[in-house]
Protein backbone atom coordinates (compact mmCIF):
# COMPACT_ATOMS: atom_id res chain seq x y z
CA UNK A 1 -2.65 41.33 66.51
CA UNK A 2 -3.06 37.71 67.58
CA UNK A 3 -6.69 36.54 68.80
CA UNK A 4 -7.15 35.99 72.50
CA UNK A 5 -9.04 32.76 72.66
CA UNK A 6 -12.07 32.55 75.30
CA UNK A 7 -11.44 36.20 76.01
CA UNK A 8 -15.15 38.32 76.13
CA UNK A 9 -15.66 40.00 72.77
CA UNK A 10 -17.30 43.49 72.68
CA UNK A 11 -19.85 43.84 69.99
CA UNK A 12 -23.09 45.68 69.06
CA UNK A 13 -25.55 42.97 69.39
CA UNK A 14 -28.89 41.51 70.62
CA UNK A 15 -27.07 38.39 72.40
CA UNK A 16 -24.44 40.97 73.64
CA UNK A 17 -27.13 43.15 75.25
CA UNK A 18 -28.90 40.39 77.31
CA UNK A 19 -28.15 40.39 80.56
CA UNK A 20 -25.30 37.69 81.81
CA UNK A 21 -28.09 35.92 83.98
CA UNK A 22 -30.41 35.60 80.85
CA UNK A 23 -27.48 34.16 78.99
CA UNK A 24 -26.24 31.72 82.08
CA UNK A 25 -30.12 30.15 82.34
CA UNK A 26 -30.83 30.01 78.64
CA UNK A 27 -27.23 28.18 78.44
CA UNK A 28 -28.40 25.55 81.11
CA UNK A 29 -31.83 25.03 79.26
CA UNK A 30 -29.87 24.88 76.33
CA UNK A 31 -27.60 22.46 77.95
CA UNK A 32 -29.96 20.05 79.59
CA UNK A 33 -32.28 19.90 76.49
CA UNK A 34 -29.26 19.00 74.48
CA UNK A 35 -28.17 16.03 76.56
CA UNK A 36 -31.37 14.58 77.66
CA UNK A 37 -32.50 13.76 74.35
CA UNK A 38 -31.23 11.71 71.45
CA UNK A 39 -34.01 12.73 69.24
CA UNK A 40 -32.52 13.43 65.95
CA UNK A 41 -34.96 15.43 64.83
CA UNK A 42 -34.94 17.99 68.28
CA UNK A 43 -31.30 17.92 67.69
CA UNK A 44 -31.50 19.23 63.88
CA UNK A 45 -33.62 22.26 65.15
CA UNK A 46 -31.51 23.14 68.20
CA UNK A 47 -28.95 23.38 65.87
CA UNK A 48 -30.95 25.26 62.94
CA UNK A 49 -31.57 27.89 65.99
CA UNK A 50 -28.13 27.77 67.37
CA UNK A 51 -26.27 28.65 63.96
CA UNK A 52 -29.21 31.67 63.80
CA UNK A 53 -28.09 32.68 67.72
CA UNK A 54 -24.79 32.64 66.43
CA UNK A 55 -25.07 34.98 63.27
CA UNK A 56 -26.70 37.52 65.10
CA UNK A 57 -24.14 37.55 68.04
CA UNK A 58 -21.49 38.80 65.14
CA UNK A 59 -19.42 37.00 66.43
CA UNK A 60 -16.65 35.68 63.56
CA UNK A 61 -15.44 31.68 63.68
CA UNK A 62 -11.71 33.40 63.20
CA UNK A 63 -12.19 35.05 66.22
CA UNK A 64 -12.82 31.37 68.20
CA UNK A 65 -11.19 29.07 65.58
CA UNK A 66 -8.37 27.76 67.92
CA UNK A 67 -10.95 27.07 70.61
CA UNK A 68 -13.67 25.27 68.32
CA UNK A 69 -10.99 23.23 66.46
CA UNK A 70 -9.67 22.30 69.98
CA UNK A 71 -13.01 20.74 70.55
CA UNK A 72 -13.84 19.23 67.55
CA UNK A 73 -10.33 17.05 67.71
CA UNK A 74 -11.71 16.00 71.22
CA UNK A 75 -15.02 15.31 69.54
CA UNK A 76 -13.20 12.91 66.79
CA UNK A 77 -11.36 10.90 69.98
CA UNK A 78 -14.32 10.33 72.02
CA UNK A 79 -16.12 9.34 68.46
CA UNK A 80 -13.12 6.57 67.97
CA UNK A 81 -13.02 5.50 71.67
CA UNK A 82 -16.72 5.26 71.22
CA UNK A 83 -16.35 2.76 68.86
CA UNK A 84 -13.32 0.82 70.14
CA UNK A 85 -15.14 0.27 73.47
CA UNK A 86 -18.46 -0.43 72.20
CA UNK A 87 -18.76 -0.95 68.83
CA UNK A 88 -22.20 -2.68 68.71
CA UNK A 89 -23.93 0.11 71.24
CA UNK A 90 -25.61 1.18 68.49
CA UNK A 91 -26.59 -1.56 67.51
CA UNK A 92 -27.86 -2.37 71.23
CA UNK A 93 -29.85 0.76 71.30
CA UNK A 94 -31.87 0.85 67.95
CA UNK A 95 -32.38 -3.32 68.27
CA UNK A 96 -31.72 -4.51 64.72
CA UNK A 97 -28.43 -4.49 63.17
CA UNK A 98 -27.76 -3.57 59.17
CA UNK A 99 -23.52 -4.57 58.39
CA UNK A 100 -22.10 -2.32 55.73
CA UNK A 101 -18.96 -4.10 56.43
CA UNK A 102 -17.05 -6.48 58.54
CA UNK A 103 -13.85 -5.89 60.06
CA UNK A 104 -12.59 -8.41 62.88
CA UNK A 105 -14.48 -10.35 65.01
CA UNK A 106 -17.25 -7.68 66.85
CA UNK A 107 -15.70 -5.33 65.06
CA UNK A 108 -18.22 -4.19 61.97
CA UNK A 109 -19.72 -0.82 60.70
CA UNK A 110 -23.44 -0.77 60.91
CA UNK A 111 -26.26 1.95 59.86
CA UNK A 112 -26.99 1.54 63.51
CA UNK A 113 -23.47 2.54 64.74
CA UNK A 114 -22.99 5.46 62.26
CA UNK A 115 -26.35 7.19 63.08
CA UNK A 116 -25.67 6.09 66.85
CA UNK A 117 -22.04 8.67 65.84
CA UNK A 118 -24.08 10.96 64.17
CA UNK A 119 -26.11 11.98 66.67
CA UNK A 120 -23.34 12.12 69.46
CA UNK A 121 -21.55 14.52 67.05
CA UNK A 122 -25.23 16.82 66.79
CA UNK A 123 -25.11 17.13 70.32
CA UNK A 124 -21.34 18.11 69.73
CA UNK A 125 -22.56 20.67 67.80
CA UNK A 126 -25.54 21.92 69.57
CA UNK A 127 -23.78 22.70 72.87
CA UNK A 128 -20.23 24.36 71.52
CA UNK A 129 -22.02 27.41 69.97
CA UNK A 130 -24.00 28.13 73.17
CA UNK A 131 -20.96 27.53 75.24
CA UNK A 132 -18.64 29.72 73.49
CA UNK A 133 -21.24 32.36 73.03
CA UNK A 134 -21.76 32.84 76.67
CA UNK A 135 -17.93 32.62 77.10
CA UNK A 136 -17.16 35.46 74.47
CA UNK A 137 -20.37 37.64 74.68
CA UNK A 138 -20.42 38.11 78.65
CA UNK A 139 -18.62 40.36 80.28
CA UNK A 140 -16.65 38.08 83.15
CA UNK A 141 -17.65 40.67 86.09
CA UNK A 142 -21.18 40.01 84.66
CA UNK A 143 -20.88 36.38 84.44
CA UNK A 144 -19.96 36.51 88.27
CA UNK A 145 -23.15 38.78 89.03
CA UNK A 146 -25.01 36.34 87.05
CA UNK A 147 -23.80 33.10 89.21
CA UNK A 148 -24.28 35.36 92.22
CA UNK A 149 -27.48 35.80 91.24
CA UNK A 150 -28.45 32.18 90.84
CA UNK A 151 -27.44 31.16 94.23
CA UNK A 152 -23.60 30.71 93.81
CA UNK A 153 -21.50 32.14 96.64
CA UNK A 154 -20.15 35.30 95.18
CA UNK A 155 -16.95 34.43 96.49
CA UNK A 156 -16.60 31.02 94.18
CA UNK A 157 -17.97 33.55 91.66
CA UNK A 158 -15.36 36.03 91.87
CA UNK A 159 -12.91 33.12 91.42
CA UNK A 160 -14.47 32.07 88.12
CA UNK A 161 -14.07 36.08 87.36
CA UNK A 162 -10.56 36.72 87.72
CA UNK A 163 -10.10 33.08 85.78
CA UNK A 164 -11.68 34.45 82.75
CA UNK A 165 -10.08 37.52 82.91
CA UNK A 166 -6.49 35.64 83.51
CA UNK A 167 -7.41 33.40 80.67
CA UNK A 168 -6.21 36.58 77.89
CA UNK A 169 -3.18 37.34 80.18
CA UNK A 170 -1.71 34.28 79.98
CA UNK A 171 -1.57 34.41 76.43
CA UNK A 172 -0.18 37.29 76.25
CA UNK A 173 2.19 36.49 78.84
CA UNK A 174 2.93 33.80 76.70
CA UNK A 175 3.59 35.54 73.36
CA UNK A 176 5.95 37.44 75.07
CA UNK A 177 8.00 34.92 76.42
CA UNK A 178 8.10 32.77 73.59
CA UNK A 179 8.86 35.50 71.45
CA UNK A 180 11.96 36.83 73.88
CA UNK A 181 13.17 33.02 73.74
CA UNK A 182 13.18 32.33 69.84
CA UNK A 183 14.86 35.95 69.63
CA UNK A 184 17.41 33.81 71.65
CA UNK A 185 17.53 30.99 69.39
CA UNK A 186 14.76 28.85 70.93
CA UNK A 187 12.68 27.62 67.78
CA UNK A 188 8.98 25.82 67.84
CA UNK A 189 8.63 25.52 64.01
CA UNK A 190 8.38 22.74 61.99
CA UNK A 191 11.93 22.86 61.23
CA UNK A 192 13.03 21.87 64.23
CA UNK A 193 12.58 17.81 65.65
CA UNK A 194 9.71 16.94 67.80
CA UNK A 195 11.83 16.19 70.86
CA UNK A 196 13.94 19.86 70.48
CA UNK A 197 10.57 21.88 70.08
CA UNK A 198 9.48 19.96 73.23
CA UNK A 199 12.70 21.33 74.81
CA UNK A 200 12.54 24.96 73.69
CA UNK A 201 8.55 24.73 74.91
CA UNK A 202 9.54 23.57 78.36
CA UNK A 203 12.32 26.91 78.07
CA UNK A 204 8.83 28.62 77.71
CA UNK A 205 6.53 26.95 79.99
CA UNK A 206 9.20 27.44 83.06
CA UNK A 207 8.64 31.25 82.88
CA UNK A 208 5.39 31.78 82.62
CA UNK A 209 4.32 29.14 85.65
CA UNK A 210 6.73 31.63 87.81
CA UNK A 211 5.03 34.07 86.03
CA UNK A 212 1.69 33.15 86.79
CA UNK A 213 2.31 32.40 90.85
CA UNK A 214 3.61 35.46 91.19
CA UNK A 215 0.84 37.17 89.60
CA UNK A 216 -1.77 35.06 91.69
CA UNK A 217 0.10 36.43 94.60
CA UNK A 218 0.06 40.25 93.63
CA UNK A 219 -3.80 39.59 93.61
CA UNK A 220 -4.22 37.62 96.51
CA UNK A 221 -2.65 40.12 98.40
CA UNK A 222 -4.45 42.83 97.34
CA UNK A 223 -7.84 40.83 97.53
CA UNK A 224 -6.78 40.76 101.34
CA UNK A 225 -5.54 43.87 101.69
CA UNK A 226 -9.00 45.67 100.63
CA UNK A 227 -11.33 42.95 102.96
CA UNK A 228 -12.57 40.78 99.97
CA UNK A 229 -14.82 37.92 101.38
CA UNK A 230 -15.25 39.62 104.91
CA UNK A 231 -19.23 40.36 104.10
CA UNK A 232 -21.80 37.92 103.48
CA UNK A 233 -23.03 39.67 100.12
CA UNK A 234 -21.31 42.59 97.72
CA UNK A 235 -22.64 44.32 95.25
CA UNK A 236 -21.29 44.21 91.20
CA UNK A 237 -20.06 46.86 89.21
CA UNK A 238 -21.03 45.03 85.89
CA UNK A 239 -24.27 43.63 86.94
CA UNK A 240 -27.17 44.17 84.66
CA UNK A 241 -30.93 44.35 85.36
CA UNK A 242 -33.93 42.21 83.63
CA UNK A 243 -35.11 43.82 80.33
CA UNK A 244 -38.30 42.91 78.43
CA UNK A 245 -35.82 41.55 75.85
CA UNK A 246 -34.34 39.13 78.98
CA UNK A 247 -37.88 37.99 80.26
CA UNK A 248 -38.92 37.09 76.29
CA UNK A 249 -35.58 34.98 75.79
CA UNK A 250 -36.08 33.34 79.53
CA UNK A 251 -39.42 31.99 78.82
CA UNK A 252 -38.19 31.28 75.19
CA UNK A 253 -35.66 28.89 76.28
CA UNK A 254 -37.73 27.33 79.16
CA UNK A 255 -40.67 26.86 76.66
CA UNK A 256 -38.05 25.15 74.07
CA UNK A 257 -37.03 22.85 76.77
CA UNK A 258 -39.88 21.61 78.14
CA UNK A 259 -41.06 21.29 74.41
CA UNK A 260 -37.71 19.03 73.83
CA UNK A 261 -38.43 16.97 76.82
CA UNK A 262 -42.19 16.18 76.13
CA UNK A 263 -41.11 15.12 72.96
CA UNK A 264 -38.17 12.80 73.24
CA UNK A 265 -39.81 11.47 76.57
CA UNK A 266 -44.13 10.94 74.96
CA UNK A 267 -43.22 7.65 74.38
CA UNK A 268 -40.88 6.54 77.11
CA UNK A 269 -37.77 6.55 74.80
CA UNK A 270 -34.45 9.31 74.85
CA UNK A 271 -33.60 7.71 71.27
CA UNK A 272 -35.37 8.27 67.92
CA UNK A 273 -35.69 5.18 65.78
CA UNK A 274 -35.72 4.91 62.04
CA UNK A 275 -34.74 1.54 61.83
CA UNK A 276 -38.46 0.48 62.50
């Protein structure tokens, strides 16, 4: 059976019992500490305590490989366009400037630059865990519940819903389809040139667009048909109430923010230095 990428992943487990809420503020906190700060040191330990988050979701890295190596090739390109556009912003930030080697006019590889890379790539690595442990541990009616219950209209929150639960059909839609064309001689290997896989693909692609608007139809219609978005509120079938375990991990998260914050900001800098 083929994995369902970004699909919600039922499991026995103390990050699978929180409520979604819990897991949409703590993902924010997580979020905003992450990005705020490029204190290498704060980095290191959100990422100590997101690998321990992690193992005790359960949750396997087959089960989100395609998805994580997705990101991590977009996490090498903005790395290189990093340094094509500005290869001396390191060099900027830290103020002194140590060449391993030249290469072409600005163009050199500095301590500066590499740790400059290093740290992007931490906060690379800080964020993906929480974000695909939210994904894959909440329930998508609970995830709408849980923006509801932040303020979002529960109408734009529905939406994001019935994307996450299309997200799995459309894969499966897709197996299908491609499997029905290369029983009719339509091949995607290797063995075939670029340009005819592209071809076959598009044989695939074609399908399951029609596919899709139709299906958005079916449920738009039925949305109608039952008064969806005539009320000002609605209730959820999935929603889940505050637990002691919830209340611990809110204050938890907000306490390891506000920690992160008075740290990288004490002495008016985002950016550790160990270059002075």
């Amino acid at each position: 059976m083929a994995v369902e990428m970004l699909a919600y992943i039922k499991k026995q487990s103390p990050v699978h019992e929180l409520s979604g809420a819990t897991k949409l503020i703590i993902f924010l906190c997580w979020s905003t500490a992450a990005m705020l700060t490029y204190d290498t040191w704060i980095l290191l330990a959100l990422l100590v305590i997101s690998f321990v988050i992690f193992r005790l979701s359960k949750i396997k890295i087959s089960e989100i490989r395609f998805v994580l190596m997705f990101i991590l090739f977009f996490l090498l390109l903005n790395n290189i366009a990093i340094y094509l556009f500005s290869p001396q912003e390191g060099v900027k930030i830290y103020g002194t400037s140590h060449v391993l080697w030249e290469i072409a006019g600005r163009y050199n590889v500095t301590l500066e630059q590499l740790f400059y890379h290093f740290n992007i790539t931490l906060k690379y690595f800080v964020v993906i865990p929480a974000a695909l442990l939210f994904i894959v541990t909440t329930h998508p009616s609970e995830f709408a519940s849980s923006l509801n219950r932040i303020g979002v209209p529960y109408k734009i929150a529905y939406s994001v819903s019935l994307t996450l639960r299309y997200i799995p059909d459309i894969q499966r839609e897709f197996r299908t389809i491609a499997q029905a064309q290369q029983a009719r001689g339509a091949d995607l290997s290797k063995n075939e040139k670029l340009t005819k896989r592209i071809k076959n693909a598009a044989v695939i692609v074609m399908p399951l667009i029609f596919s899709s608007l139709e299906r958005i139809e079916v449920i738009s219609n039925a949305m109608e048909l039952r008064g969806f978005g005539k009320k000002k509120k609605r209730t959820w079938y999935n929603a889940t109430a505050f637990r002691r375990a919830d209340y611990i991990t809110i204050v938890t998260g907000v306490v390891l923010l506000i920690l992160s914050l008075v740290i990288t900001f004490y002495d008016g800098s985002r950016f550790y230095n160990p270059f002075y």
